[in-house]
Protein backbone atom coordinates (compact mmCIF):
# COMPACT_ATOMS: atom_id res chain seq x y z
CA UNK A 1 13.85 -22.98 -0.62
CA UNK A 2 15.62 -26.09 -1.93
CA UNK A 3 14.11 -29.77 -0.53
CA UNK A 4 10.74 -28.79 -0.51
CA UNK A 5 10.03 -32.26 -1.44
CA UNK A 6 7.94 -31.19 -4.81
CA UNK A 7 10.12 -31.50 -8.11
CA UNK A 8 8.27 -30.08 -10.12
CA UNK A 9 9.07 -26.93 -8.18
CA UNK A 10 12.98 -27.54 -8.58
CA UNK A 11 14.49 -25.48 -11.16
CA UNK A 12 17.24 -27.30 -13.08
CA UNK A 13 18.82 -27.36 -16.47
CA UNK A 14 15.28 -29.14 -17.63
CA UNK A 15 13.25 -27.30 -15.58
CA UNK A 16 12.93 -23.65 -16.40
CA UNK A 17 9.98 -21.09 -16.42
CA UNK A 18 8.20 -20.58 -19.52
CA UNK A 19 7.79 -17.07 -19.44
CA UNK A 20 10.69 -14.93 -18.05
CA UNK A 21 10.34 -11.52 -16.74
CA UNK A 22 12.39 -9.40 -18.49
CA UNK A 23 14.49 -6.66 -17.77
CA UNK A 24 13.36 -4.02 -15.90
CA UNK A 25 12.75 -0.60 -17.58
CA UNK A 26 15.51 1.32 -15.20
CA UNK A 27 18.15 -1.30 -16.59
CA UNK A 28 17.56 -0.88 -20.09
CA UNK A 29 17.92 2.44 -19.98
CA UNK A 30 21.07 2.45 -17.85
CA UNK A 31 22.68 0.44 -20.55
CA UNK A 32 21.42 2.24 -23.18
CA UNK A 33 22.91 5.22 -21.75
CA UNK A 34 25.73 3.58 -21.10
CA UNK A 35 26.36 2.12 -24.63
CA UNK A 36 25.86 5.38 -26.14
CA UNK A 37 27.94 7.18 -23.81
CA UNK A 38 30.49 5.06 -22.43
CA UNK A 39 29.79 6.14 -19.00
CA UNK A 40 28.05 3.67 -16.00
CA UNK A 41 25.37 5.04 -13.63
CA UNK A 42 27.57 6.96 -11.83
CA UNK A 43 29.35 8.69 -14.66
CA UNK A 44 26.40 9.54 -16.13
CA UNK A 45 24.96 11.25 -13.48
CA UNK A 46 27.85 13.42 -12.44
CA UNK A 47 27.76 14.35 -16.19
CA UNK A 48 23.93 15.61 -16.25
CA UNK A 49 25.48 17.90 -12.97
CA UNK A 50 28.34 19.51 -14.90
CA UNK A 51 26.25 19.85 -17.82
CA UNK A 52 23.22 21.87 -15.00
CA UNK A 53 25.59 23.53 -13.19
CA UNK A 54 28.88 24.48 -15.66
CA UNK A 55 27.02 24.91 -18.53
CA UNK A 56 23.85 26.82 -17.59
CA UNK A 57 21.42 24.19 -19.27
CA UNK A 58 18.41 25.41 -16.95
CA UNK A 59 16.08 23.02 -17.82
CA UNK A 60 18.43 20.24 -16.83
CA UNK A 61 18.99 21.87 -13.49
CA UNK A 62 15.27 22.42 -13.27
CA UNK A 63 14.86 18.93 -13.36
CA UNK A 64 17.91 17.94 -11.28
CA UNK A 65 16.61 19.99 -8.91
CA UNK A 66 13.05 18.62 -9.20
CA UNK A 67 14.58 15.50 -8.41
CA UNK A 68 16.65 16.51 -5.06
CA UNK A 69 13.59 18.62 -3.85
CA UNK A 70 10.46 17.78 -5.16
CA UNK A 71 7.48 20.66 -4.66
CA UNK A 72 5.68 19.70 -1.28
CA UNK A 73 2.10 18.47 -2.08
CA UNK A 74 -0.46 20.20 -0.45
CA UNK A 75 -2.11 18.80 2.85
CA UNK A 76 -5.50 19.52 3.84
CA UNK A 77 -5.37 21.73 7.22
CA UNK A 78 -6.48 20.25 10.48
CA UNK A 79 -10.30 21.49 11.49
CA UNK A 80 -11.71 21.32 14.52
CA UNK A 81 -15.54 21.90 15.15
CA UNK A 82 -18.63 20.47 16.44
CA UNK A 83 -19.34 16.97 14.64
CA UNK A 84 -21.88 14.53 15.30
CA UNK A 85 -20.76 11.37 15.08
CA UNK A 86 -23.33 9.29 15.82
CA UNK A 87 -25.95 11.73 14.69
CA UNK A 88 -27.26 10.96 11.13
CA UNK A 89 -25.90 11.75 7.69
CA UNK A 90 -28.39 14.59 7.47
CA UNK A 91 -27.15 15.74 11.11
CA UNK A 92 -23.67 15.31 10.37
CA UNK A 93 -23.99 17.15 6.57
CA UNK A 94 -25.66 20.60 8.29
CA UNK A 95 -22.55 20.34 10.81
CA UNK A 96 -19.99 20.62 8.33
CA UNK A 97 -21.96 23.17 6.47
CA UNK A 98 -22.12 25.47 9.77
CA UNK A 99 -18.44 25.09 10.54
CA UNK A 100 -17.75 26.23 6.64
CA UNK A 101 -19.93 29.61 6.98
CA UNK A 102 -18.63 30.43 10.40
CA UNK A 103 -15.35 30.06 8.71
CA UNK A 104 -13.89 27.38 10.81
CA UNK A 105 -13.48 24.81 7.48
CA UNK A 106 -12.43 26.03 4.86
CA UNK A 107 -15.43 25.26 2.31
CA UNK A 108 -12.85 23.11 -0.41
CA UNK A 109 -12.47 20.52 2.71
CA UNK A 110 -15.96 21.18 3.72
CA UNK A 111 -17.03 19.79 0.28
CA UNK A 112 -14.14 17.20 0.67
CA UNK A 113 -16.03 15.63 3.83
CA UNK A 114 -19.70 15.81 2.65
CA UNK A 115 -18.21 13.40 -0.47
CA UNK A 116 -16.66 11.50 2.49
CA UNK A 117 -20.17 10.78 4.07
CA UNK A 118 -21.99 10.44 0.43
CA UNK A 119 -19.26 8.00 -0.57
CA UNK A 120 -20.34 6.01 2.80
CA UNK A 121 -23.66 6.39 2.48
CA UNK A 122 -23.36 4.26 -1.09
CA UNK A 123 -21.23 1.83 0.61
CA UNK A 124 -24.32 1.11 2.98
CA UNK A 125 -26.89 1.17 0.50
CA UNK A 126 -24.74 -1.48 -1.82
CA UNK A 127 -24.30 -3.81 1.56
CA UNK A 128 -27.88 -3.83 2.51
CA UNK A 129 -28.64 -4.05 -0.82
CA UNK A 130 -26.47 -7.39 -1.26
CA UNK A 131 -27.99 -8.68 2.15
CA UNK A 132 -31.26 -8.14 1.16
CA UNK A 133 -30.73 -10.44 -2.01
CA UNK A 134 -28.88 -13.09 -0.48
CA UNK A 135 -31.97 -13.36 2.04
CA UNK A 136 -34.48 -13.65 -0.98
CA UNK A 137 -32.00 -16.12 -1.99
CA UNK A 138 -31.65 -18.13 0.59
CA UNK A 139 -35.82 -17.89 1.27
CA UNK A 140 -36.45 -18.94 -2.38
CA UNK A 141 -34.08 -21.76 -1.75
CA UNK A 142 -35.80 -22.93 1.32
CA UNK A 143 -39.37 -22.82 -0.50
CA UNK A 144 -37.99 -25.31 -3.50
């Protein structure tokens, strides 16, 4: 980025930041860890293994393990069923509640979509309530 003409954007001997970031969190720790133990990254990690595996210290393998395969978060199944959508809200609310009590949504994702249309709903309200203002606004600016 050097010659970019401005020099108060050059960084010299005189010209430092103010305020400098830091270290980062994982850093300090790694040489924490390795002033108390002597070991680098590396070391360290092939210790925590031994120590899982050799010495039986389940809660370290728990976590070891944890971190090689993490628990799969759940994903909402895929539903298919009659949906109106360009019917209204009202339309589109009974639709979802059908599919639930014929059984083809399962009623947790059933409520998961009604707070899906809700949640739009408010998003429309709040925009035509801002356009409604800024046309008072811009009429009551017109009248002075």
């Amino acid at each position: 980025m050097a010659g970019n003409g401005n020099p108060s954007t050059q960084f010299s001997k005189t010209n430092q930041p103010k305020s400098r970031r830091g270290k980062d969190v994982r850093t300090k720790m790694l040489e924490a860890i390795k002033k108390v133990t002597g070991k680098n990254e590396g070391a360290f990690y092939q210790e925590i293994a031994t120590r899982a595996v050799n010495q039986g210290d389940v809660v370290l393998m728990k976590e070891l393990m944890m971190r090689v395969a993490p628990v799969a978060r759940p994903v909402t199944p895929e539903v298919h069923f009659d949906f109106p959508e360009t019917g209204s809200p009202v339309d589109q609310v009974d639709a979802i509640m059908k599919a639930v009590s014929l059984g083809k949504v399962p009623a947790d994702v059933g409520q998961m979509l009604v707070n899906m249309i809700r949640a739009k709903l408010d998003v429309l309200e709040i925009s035509e309530l801002a356009d409604r203002l800024a046309a008072i606004e811009r009429q009551l600016a017109q009248d002075k």
